[in-house]
C-alpha atoms as a PDB file:
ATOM      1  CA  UNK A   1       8.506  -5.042  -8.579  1.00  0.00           C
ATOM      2  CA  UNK A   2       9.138  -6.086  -5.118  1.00  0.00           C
ATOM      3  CA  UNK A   3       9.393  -9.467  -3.602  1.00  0.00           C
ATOM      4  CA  UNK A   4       9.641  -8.386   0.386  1.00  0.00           C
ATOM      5  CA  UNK A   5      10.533  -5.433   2.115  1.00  0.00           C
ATOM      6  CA  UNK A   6      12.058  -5.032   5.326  1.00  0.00           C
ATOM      7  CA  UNK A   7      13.972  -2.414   7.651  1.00  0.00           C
ATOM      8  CA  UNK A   8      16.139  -3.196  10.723  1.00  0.00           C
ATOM      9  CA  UNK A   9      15.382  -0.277  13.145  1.00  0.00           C
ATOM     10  CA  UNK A  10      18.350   1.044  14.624  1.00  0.00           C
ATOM     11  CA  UNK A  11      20.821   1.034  11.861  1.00  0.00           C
ATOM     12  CA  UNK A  12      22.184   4.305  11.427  1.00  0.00           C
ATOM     13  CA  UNK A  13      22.107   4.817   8.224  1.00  0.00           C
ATOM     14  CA  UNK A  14      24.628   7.712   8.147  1.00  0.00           C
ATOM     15  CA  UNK A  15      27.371   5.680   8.865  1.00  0.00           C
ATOM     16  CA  UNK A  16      29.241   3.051   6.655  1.00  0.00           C
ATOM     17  CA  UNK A  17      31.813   2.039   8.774  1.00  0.00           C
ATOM     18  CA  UNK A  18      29.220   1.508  11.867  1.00  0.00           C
ATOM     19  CA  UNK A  19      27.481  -1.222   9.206  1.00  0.00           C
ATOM     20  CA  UNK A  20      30.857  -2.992   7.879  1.00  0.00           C
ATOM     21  CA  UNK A  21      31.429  -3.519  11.709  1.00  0.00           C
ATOM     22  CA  UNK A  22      28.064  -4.174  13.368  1.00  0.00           C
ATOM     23  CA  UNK A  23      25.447  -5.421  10.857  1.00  0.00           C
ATOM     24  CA  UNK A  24      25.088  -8.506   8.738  1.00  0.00           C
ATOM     25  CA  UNK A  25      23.073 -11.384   7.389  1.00  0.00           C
ATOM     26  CA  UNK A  26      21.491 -14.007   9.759  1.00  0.00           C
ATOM     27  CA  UNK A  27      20.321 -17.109   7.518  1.00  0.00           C
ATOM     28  CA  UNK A  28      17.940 -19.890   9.603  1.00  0.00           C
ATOM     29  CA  UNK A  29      16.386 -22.548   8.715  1.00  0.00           C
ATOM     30  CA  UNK A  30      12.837 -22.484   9.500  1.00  0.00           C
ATOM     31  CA  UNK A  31      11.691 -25.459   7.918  1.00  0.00           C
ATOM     32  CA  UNK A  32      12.878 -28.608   6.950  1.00  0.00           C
ATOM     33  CA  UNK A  33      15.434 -31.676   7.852  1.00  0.00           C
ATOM     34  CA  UNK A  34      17.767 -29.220   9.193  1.00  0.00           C
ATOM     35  CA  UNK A  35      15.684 -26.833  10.589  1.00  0.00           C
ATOM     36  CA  UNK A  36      16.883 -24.602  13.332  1.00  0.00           C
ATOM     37  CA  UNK A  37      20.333 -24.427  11.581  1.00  0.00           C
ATOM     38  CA  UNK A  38      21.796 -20.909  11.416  1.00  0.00           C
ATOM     39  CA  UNK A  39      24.722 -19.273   9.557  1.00  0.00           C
ATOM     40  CA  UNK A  40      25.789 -15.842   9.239  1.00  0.00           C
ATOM     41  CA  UNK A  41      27.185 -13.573   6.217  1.00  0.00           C
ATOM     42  CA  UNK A  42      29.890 -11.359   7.462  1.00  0.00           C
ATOM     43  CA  UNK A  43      29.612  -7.634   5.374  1.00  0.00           C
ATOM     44  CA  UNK A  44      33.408  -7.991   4.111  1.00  0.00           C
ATOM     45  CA  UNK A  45      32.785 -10.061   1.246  1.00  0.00           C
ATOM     46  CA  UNK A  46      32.016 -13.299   3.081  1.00  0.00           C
ATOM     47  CA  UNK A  47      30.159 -16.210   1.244  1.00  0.00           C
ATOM     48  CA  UNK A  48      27.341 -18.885   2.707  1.00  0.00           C
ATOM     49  CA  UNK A  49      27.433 -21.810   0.511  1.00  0.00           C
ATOM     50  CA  UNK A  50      24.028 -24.230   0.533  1.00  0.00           C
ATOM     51  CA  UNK A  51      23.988 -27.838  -0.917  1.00  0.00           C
ATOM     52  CA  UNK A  52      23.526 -31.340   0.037  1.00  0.00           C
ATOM     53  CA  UNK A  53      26.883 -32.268   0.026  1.00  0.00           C
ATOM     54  CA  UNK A  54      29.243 -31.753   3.107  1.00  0.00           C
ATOM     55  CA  UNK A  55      32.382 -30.792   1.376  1.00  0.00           C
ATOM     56  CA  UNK A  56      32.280 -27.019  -0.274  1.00  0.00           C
ATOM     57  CA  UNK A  57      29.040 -25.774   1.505  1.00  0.00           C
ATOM     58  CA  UNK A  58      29.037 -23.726   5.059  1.00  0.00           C
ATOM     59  CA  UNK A  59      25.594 -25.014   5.456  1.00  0.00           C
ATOM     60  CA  UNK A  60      24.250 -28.698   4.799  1.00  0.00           C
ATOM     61  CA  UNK A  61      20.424 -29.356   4.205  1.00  0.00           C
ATOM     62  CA  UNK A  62      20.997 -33.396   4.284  1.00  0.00           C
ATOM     63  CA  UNK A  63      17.432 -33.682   1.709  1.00  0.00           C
ATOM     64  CA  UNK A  64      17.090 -35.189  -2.020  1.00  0.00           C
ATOM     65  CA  UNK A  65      15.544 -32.200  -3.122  1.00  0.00           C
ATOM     66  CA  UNK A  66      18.651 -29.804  -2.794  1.00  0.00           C
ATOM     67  CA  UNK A  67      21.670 -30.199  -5.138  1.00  0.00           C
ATOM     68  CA  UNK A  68      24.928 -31.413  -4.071  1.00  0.00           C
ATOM     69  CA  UNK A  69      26.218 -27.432  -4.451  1.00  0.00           C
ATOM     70  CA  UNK A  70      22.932 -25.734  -4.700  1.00  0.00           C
ATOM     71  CA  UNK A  71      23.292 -22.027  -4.020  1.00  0.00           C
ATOM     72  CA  UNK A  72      25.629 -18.834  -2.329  1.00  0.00           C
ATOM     73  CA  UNK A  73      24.845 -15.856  -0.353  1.00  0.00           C
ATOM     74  CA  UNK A  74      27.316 -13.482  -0.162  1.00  0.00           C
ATOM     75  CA  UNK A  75      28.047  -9.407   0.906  1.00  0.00           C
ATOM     76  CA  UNK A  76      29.347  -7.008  -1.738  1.00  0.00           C
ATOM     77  CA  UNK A  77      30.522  -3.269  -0.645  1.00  0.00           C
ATOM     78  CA  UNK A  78      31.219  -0.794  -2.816  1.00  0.00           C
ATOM     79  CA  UNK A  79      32.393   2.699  -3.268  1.00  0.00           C
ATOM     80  CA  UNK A  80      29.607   5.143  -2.383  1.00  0.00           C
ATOM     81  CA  UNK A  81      27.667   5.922  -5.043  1.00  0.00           C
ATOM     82  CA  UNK A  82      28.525   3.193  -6.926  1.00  0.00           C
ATOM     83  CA  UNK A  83      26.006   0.478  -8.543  1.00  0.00           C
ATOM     84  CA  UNK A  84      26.558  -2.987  -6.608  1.00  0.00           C
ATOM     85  CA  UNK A  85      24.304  -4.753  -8.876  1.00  0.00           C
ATOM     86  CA  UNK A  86      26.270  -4.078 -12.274  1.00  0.00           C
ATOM     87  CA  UNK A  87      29.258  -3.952 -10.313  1.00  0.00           C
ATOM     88  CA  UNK A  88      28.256  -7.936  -8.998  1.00  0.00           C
ATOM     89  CA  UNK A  89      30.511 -10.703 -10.795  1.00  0.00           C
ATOM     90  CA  UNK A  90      27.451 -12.691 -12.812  1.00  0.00           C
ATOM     91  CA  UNK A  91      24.951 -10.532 -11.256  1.00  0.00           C
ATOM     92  CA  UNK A  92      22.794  -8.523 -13.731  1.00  0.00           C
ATOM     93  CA  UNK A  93      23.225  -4.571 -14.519  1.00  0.00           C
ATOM     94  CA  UNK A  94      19.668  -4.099 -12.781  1.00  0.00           C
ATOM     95  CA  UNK A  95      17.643  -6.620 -10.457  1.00  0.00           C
ATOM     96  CA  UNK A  96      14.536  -7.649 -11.964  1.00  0.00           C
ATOM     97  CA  UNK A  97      13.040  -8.653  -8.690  1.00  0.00           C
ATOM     98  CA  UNK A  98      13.890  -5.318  -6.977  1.00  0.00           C
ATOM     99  CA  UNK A  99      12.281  -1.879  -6.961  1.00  0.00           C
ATOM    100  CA  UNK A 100      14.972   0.929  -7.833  1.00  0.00           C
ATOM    101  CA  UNK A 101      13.325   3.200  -4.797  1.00  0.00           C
ATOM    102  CA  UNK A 102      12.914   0.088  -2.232  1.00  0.00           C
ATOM    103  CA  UNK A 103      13.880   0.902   0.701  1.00  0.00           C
ATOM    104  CA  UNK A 104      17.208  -1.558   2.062  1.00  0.00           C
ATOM    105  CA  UNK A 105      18.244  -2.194   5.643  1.00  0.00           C
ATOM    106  CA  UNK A 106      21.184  -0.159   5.778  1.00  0.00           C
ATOM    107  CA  UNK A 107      23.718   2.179   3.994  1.00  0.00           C
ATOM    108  CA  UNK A 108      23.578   1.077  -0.299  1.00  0.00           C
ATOM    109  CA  UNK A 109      27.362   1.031  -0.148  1.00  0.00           C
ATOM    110  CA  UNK A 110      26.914  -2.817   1.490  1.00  0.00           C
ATOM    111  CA  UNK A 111      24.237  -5.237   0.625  1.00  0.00           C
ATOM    112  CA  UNK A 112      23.737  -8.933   0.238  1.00  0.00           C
ATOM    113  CA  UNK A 113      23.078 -11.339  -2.451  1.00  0.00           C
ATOM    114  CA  UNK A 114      21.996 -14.493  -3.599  1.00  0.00           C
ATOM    115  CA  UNK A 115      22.910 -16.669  -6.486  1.00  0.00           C
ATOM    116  CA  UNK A 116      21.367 -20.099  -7.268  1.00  0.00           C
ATOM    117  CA  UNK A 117      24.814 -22.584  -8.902  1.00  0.00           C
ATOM    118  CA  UNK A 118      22.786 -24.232 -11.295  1.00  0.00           C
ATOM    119  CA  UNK A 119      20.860 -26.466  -9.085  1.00  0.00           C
ATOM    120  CA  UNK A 120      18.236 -29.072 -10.638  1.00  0.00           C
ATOM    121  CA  UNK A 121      14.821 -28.124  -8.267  1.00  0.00           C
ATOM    122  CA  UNK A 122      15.705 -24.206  -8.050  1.00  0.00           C
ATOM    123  CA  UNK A 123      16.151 -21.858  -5.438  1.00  0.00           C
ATOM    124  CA  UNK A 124      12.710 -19.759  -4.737  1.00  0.00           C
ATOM    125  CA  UNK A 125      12.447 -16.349  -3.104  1.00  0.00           C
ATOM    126  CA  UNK A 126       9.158 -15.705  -1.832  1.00  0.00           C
ATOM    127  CA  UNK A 127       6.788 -12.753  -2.587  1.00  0.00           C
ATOM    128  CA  UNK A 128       5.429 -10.339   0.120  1.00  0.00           C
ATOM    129  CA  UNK A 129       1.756 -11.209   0.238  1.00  0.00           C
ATOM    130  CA  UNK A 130      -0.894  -8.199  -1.018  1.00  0.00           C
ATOM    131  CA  UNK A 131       1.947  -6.904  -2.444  1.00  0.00           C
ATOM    132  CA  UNK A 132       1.845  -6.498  -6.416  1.00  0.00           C
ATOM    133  CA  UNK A 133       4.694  -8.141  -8.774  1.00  0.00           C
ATOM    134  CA  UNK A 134       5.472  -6.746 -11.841  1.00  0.00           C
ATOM    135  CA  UNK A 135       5.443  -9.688 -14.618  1.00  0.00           C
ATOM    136  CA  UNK A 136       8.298  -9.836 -16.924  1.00  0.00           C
ATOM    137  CA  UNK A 137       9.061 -12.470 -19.790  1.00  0.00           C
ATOM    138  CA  UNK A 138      11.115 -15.586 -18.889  1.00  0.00           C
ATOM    139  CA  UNK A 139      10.067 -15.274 -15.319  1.00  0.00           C
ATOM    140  CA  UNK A 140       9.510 -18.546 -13.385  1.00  0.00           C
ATOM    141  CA  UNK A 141       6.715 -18.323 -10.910  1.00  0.00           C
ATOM    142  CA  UNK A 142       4.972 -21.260  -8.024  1.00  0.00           C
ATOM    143  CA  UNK A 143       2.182 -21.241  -6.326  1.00  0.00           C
ATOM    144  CA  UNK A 144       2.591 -24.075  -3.998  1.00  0.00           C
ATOM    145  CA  UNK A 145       2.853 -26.901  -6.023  1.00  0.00           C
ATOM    146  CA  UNK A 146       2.065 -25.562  -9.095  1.00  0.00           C
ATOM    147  CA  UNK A 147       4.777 -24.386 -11.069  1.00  0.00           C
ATOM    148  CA  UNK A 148       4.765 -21.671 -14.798  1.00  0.00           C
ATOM    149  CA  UNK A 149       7.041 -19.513 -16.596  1.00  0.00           C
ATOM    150  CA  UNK A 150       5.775 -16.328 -18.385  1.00  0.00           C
ATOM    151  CA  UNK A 151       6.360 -16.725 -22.396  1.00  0.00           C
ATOM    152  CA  UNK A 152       4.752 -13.756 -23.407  1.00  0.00           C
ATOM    153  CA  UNK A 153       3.324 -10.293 -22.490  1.00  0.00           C
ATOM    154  CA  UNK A 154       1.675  -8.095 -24.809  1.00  0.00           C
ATOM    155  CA  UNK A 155      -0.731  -5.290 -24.592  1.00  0.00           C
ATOM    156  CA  UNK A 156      -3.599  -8.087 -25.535  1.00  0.00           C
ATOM    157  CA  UNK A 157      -2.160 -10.875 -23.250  1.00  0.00           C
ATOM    158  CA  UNK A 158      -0.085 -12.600 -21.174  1.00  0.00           C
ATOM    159  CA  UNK A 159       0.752 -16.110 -21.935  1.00  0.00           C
ATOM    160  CA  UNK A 160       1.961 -18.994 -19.229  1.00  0.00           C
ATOM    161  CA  UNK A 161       3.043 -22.257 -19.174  1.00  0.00           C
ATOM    162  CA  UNK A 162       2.682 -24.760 -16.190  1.00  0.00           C
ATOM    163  CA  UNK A 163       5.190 -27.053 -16.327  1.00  0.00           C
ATOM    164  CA  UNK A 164       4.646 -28.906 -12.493  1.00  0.00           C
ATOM    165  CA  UNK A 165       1.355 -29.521 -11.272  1.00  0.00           C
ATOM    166  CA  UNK A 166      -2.265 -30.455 -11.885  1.00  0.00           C
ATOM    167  CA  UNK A 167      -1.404 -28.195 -15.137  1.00  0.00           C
ATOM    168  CA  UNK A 168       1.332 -29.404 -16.403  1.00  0.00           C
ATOM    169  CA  UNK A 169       1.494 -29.024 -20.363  1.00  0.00           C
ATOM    170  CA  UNK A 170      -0.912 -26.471 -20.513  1.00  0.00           C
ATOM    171  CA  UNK A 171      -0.324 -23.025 -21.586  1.00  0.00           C
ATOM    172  CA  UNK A 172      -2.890 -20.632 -20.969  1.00  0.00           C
ATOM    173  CA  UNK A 173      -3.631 -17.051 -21.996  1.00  0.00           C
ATOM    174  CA  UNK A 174      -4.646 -14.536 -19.802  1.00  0.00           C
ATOM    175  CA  UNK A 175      -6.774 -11.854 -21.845  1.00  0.00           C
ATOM    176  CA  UNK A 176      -6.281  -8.603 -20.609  1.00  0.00           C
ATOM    177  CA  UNK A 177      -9.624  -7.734 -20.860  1.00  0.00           C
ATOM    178  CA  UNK A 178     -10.488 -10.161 -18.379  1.00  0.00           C
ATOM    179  CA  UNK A 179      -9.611  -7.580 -15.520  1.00  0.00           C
ATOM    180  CA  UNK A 180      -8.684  -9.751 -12.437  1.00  0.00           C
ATOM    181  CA  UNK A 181      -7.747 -13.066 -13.499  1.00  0.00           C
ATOM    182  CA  UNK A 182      -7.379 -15.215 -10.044  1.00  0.00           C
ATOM    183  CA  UNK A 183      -5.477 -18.431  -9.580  1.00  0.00           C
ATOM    184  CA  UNK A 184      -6.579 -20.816  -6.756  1.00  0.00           C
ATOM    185  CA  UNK A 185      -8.312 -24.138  -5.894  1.00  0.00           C
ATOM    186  CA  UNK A 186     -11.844 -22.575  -5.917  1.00  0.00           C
ATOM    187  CA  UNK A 187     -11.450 -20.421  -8.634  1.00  0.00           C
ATOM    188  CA  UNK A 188     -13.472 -20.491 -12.029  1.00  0.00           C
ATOM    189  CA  UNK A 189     -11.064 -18.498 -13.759  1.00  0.00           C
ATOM    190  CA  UNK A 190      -8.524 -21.819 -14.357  1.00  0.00           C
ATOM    191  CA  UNK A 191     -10.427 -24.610 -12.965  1.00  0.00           C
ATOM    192  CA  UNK A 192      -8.481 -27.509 -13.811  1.00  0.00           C
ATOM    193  CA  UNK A 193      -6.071 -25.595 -10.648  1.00  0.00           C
ATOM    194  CA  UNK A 194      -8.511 -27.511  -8.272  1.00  0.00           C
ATOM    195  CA  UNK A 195      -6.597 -30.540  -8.092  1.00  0.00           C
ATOM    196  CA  UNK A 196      -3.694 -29.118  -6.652  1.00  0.00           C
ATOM    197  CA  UNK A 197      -4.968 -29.196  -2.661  1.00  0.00           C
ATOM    198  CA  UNK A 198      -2.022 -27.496  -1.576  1.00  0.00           C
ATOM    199  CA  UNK A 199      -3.154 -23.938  -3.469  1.00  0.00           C
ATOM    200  CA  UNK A 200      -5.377 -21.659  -1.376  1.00  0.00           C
ATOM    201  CA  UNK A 201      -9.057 -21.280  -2.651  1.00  0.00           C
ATOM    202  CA  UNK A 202      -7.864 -18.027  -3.922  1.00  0.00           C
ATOM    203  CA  UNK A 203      -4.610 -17.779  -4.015  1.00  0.00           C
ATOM    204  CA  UNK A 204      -3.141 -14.841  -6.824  1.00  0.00           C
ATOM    205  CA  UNK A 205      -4.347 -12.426  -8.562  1.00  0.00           C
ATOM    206  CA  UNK A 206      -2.866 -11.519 -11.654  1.00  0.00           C
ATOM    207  CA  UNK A 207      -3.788  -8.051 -13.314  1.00  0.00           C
ATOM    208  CA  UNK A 208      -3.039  -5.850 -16.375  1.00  0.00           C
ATOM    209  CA  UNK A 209      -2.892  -2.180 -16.570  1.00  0.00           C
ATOM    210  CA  UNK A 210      -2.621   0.005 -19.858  1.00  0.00           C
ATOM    211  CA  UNK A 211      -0.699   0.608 -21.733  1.00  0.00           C
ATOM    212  CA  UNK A 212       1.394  -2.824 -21.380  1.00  0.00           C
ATOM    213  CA  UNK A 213       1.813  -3.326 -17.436  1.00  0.00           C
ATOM    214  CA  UNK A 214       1.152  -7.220 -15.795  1.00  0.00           C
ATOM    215  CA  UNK A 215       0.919  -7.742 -12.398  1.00  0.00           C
ATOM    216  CA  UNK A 216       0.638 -10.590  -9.897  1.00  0.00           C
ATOM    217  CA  UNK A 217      -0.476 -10.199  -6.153  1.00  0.00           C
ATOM    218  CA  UNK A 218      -0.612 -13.175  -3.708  1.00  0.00           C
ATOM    219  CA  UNK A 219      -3.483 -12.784  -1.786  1.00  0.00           C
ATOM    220  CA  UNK A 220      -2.291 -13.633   1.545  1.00  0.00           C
ATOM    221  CA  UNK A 221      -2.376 -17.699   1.053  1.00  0.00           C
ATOM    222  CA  UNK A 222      -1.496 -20.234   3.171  1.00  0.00           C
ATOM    223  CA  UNK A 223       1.703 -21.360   1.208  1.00  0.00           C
ATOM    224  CA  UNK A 224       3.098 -18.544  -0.381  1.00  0.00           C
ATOM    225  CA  UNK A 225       3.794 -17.668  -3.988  1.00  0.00           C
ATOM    226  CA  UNK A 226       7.588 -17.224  -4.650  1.00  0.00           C
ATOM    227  CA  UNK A 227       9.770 -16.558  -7.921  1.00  0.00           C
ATOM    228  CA  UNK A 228      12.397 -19.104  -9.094  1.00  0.00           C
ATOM    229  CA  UNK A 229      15.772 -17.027  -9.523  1.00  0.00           C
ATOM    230  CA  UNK A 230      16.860 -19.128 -12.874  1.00  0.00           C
ATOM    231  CA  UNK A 231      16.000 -22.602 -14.969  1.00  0.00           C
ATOM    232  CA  UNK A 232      17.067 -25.808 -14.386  1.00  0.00           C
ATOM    233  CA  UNK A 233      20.694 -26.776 -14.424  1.00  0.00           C
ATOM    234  CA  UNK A 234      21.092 -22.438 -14.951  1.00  0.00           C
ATOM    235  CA  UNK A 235      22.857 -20.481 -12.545  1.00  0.00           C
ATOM    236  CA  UNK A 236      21.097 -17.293 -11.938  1.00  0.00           C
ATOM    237  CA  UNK A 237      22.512 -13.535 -11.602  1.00  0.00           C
ATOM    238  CA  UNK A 238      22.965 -12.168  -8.345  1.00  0.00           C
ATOM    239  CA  UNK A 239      19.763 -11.208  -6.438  1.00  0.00           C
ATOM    240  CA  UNK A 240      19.562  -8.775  -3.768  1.00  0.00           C
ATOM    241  CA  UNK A 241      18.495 -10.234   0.137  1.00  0.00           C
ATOM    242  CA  UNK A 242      16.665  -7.769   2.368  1.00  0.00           C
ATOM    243  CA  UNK A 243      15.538  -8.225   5.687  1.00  0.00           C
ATOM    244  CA  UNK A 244      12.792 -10.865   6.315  1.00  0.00           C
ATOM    245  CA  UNK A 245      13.438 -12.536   3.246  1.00  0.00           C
ATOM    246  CA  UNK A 246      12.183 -15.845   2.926  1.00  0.00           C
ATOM    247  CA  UNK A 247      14.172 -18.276   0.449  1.00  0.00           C
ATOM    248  CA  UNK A 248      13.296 -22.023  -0.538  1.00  0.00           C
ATOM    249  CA  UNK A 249      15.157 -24.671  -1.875  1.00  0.00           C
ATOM    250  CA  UNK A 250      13.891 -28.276  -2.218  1.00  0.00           C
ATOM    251  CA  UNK A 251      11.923 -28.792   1.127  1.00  0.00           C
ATOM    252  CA  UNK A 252      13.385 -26.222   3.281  1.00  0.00           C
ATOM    253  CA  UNK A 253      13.134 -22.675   4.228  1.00  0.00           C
ATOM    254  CA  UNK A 254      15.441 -20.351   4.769  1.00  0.00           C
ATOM    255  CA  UNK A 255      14.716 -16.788   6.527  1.00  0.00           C
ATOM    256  CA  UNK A 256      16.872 -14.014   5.849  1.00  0.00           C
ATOM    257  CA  UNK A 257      17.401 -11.389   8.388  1.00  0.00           C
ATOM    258  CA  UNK A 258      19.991  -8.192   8.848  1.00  0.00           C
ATOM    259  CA  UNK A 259      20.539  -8.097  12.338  1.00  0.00           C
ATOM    260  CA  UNK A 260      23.095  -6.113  14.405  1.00  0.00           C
ATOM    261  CA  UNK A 261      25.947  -7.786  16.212  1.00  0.00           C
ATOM    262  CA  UNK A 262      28.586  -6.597  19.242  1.00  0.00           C
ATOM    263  CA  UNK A 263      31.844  -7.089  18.358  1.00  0.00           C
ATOM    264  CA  UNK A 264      33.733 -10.265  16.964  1.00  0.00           C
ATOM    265  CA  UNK A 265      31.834 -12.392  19.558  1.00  0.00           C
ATOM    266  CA  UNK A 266      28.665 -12.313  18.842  1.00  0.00           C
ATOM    267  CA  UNK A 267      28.897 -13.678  15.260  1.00  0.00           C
ATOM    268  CA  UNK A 268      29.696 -16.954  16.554  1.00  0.00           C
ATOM    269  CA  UNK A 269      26.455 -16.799  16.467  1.00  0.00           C
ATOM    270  CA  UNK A 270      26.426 -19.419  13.073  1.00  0.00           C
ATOM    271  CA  UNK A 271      27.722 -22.037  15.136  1.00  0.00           C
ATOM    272  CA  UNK A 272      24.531 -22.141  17.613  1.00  0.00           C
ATOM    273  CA  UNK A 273      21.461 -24.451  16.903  1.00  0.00           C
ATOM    274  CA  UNK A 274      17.819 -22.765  17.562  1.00  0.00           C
ATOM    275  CA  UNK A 275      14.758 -24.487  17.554  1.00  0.00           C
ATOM    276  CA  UNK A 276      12.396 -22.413  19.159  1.00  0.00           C
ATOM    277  CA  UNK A 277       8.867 -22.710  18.887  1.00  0.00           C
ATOM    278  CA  UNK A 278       7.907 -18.422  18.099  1.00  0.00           C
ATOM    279  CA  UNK A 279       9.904 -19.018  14.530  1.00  0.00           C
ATOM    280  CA  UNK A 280       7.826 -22.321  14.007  1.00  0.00           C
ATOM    281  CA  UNK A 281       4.377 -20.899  14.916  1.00  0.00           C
ATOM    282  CA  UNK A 282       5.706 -17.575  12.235  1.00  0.00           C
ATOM    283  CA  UNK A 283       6.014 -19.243   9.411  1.00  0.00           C
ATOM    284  CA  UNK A 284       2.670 -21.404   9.392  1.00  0.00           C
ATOM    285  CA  UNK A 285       1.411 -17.926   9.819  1.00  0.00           C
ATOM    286  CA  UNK A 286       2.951 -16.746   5.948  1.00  0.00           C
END
């Protein structure tokens, strides 16, 4: 059940201390009003606070579509060998959007985390295209502009409802006999999805396996399938960042990377404005 997967080479991953001193998380906004804007998330418990509002957040996206105090990213180390996730204030016992045996840039003892504060449009993590999702009930998926939560899986079915786009109001039930069941503009599978000109012609795939497994792949489109991390108004558990991440919330995008730093100096780093044009021409590329 992965979303993205990452490594930073040169982490040595033998060493704690060499991590709590020399690695954390780079956050920059590739997209948006306040694009170029970057903050980073010190590995000593530090917090990143996103919203519209100027008082309470570290970093301000200025846009309608974020909430005044919309989400937090923030470091959690831990004794080795313990669980970070259950150990997480609010954070669930085990990360639904996270493989057990996915590999993390750098020593489990430290990772980072987001939460979404109950914001009204969401905060959306993006999945890793060709890479299959494992369905679960209650989860809150978009594809582009289109947006559905999954009501029910069962060996016979899985059942979604749109609730934003060309769909919206419809739920629909995948049959699991149907073997590849794509979603996308051109596709004859759902075609009432081919008024939403922002989808790609095909644009997911999603897939059952025996005895009760559901899948969903994006199939490399133009922009991006992501999971929302809770409902409206909700705030979410804690989800775990990895490198290369990729994070929405109302018009902007936010890239996550874990990035090595040299000494105290170099995190100043989240006071420095980039807007150059190789992060630009990336992320059209996703």
């Amino acid at each position: 059940m992965m979303l993205s997967s990452g490594t930073t080479s040169g982490i040595d991953r033998n060493s704690e201390d060499q991590f709590e001193r020399r690695y954390c998380l780079s956050l920059t906004v590739v997209d948006g009003c306040s694009e170029g804007a970057t903050r980073i998330v010190e590995p000593n418990g530090a917090e990143c606070r996103l919203g519209r509002n100027a008082a309470g957040n570290t970093l301000v996206i200025p846009e309608s579509g974020v909430s005044r105090l919309h989400c937090v990213f923030f470091s959690k180390t831990t004794a080795e060998g313990a669980d970070a996730d259950s150990e997480t204030e609010g954070g669930p016992p085990s990360d639904p959007f996270r493989a057990p045996q996915q590999e993390r840039a750098g020593p489990s003892v430290t990772k980072f985390f987001v939460k979404d504060l109950g914001s009204t449009t969401g905060t959306f993590l993006f999945l890793k295209p060709k890479c299959e999702f494992a369905l679960f009930k209650g989860l809150f998926l978009r594809l582009s502009e289109s947006e559905f939560v999954v009501c029910e899986l069962t060996s016979d079915k899985c059942e979604l409802f749109f609730y934003e786009g060309p769909v919206s109001g419809k739920q629909i039930a995948v049959p699991a006999g149907a073997g590849r069941f794509v979603l996308g503009r051109l596709s004859a599978d759902l075609p009432a999805l081919s008024g939403d000109s922002t989808l790609s012609g095909q644009h997911a795939v999603i897939e059952y396996s025996p005895p009760c497994s559901w899948t969903l792949t994006d199939l490399g489109s133009s922009n991006g399938t992501s999971c929302r991390l809770s409902a409206e108004r909700e705030e979410s558990g804690a989800h775990e960042v990895l490198d290369q991440d990729i994070l929405q919330l109302g018009c902007s995008r936010i890239k996550c990377k874990i990035q090595q730093v040299s000494g105290s100096g170099a995190r100043n780093e989240q006071d420095q404005f980039s807007y150059g044009s190789a992060i630009q021409r990336a992320m059209r590329n996703l």
